[in-house]
N, C-alpha and C. Protein backbone atom coordinates (compact mmCIF):
# COMPACT_ATOMS: atom_id res chain seq x y z
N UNK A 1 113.23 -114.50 -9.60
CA UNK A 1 112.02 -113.78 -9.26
C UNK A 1 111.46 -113.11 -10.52
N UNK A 2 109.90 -113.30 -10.53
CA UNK A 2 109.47 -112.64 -11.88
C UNK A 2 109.11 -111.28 -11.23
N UNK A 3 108.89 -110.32 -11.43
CA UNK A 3 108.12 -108.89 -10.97
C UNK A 3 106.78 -108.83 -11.81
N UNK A 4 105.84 -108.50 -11.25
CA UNK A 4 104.70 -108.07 -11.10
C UNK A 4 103.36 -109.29 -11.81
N UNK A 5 103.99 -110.25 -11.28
CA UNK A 5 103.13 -112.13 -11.87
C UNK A 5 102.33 -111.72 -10.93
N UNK A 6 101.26 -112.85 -11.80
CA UNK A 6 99.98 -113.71 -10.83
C UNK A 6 100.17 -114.86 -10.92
N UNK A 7 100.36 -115.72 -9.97
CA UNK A 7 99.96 -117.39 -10.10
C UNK A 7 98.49 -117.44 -10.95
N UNK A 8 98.85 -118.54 -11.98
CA UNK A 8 97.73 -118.63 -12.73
C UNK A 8 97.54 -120.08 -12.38
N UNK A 9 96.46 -120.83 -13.20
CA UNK A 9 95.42 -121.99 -12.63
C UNK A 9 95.54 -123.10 -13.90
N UNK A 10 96.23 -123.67 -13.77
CA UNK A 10 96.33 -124.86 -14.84
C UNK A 10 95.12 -125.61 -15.03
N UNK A 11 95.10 -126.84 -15.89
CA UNK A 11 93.98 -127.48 -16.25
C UNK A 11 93.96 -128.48 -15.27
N UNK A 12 94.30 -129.10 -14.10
CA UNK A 12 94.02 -129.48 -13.10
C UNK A 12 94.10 -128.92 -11.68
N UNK A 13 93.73 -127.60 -11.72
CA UNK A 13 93.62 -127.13 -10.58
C UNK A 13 92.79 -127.25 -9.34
N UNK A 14 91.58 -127.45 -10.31
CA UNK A 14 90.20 -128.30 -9.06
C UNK A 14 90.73 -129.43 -8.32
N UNK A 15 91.18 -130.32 -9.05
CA UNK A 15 91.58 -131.44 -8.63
C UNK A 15 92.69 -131.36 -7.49
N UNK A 16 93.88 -130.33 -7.38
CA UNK A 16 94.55 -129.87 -6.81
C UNK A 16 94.65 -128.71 -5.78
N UNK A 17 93.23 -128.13 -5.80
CA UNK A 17 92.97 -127.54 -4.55
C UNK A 17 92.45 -128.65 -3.66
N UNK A 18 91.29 -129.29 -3.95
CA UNK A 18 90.64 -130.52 -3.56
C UNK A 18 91.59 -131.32 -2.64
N UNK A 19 92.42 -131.47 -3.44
CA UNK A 19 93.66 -132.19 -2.70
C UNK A 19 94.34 -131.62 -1.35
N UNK A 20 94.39 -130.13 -1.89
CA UNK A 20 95.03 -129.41 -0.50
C UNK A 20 94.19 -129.10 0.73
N UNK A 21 92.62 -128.97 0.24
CA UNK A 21 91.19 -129.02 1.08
C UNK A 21 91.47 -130.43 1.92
N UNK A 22 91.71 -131.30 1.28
CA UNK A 22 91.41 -132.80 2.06
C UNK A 22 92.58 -132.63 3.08
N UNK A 23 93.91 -131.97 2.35
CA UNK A 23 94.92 -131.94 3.12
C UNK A 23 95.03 -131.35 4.85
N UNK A 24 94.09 -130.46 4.61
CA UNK A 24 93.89 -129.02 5.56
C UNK A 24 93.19 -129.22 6.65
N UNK A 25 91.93 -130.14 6.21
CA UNK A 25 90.76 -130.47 6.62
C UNK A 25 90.89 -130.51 8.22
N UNK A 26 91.61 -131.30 8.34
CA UNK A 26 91.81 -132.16 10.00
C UNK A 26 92.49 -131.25 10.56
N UNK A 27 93.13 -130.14 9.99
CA UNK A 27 93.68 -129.13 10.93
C UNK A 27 92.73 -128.34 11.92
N UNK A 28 92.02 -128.62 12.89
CA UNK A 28 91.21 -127.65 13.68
C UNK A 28 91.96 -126.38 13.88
N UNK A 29 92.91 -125.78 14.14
CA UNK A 29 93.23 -124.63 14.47
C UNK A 29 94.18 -123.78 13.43
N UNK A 30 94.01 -124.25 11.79
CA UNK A 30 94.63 -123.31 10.81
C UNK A 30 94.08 -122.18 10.61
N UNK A 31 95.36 -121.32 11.01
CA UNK A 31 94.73 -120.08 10.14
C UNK A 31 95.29 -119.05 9.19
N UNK A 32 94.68 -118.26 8.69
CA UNK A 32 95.26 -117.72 7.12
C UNK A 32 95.27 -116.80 7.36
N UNK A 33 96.63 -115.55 7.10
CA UNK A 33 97.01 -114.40 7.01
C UNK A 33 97.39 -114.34 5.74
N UNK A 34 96.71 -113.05 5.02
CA UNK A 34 97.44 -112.28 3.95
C UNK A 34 96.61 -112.42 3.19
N UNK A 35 96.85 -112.38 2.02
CA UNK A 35 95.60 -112.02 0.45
C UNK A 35 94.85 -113.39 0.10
N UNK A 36 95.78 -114.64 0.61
CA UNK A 36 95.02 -115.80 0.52
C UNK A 36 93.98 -116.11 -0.94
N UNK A 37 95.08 -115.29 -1.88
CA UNK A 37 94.02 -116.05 -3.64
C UNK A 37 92.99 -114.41 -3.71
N UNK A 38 93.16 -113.62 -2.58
CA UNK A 38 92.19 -112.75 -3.45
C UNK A 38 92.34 -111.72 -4.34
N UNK A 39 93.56 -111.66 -4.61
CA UNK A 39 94.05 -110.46 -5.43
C UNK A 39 93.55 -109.68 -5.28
N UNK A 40 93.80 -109.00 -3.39
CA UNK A 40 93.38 -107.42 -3.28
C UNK A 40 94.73 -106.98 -2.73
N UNK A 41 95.20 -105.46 -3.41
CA UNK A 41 96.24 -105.01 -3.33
C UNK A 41 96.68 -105.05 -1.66
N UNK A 42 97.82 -105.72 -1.58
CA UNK A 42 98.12 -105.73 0.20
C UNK A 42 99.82 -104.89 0.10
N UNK A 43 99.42 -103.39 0.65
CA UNK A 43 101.07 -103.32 0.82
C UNK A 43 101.17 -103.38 2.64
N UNK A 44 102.68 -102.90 2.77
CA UNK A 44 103.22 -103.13 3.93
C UNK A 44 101.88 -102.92 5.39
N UNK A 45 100.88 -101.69 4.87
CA UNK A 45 100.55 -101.18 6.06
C UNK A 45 99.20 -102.14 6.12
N UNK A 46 98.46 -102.61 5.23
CA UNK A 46 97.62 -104.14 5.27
C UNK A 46 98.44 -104.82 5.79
N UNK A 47 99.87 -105.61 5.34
CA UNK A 47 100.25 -106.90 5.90
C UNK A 47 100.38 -106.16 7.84
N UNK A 48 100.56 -104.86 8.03
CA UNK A 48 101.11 -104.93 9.56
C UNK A 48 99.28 -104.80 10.23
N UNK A 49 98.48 -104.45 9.33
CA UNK A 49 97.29 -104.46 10.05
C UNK A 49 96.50 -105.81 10.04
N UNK A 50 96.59 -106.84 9.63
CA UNK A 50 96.14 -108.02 9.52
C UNK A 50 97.12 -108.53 10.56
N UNK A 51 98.30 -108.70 10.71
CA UNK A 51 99.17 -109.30 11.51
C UNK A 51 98.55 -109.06 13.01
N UNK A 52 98.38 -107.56 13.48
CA UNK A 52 97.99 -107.30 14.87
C UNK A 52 96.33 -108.31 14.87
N UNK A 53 95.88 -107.59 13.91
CA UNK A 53 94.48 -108.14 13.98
C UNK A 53 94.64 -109.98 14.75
N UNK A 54 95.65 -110.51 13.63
CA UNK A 54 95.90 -112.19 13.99
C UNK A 54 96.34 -112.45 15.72
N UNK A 55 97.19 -111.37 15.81
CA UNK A 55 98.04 -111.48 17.05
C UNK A 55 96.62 -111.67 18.07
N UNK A 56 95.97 -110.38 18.25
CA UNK A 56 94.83 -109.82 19.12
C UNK A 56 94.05 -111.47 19.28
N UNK A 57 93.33 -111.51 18.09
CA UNK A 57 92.62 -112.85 17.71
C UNK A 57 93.54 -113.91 18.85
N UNK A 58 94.44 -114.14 18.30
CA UNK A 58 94.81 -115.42 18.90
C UNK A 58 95.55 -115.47 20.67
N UNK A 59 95.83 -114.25 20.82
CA UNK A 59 95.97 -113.89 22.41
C UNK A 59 94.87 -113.90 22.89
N UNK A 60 93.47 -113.10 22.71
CA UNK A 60 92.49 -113.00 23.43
C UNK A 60 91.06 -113.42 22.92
N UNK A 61 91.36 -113.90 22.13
CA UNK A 61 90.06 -114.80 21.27
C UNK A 61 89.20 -113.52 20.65
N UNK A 62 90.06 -112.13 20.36
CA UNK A 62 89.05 -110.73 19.49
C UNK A 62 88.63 -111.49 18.37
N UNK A 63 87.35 -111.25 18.31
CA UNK A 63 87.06 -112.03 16.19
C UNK A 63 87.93 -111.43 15.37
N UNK A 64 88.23 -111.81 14.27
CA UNK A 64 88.74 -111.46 13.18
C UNK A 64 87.94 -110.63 12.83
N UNK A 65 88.41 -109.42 12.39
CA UNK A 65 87.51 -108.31 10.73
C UNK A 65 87.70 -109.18 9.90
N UNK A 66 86.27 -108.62 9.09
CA UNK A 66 86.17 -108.65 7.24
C UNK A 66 87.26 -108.42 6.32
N UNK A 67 87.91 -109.53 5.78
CA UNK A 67 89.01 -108.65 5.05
C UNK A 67 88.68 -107.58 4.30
N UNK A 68 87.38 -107.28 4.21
CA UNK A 68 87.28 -106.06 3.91
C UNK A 68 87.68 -104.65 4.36
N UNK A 69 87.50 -104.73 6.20
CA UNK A 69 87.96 -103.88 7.30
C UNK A 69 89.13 -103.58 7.09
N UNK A 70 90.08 -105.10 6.82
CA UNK A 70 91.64 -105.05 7.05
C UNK A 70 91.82 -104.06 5.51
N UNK A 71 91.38 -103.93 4.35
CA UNK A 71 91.89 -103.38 3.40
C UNK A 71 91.51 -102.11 3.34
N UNK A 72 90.96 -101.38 4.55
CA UNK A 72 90.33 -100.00 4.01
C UNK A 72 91.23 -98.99 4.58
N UNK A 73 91.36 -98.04 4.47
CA UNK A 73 91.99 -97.25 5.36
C UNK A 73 92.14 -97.23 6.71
């Protein structure tokens, strides 16, 4: 384990998201919890407030918040 990295973006990265886009594509019902590439600080009490948020969402069809919502106080 390194402490306090960022995944960084090699010289074929387009090509290799692209790839994972095509990959994804046909999934109708994926969905994404957590910082998902945005490098906004997520500690414990973001990851437990996005989690309910997902739960709610997918028990009773609540929309998702803005990950903006999920990161504010």
């Amino acid at each position: 384990m390194v402490r306090d990295t960022y995944p960084i973006y090699d010289l074929k990265y387009k090509e290799s998201f692209a790839a994972a886009v095509r990959m994804t594509k046909p999934l109708t019902n994926l969905k994404l919890l957590g910082r998902t590439g945005a490098y906004w600080y997520n500690n414990s009490d973001h990851s437990m407030k996005m989690s309910i948020a997902m739960a709610r969402h997918l028990l009773s069809g609540a929309p998702m918040a803005d990950k903006e919502a999920l990161f504010t106080a």
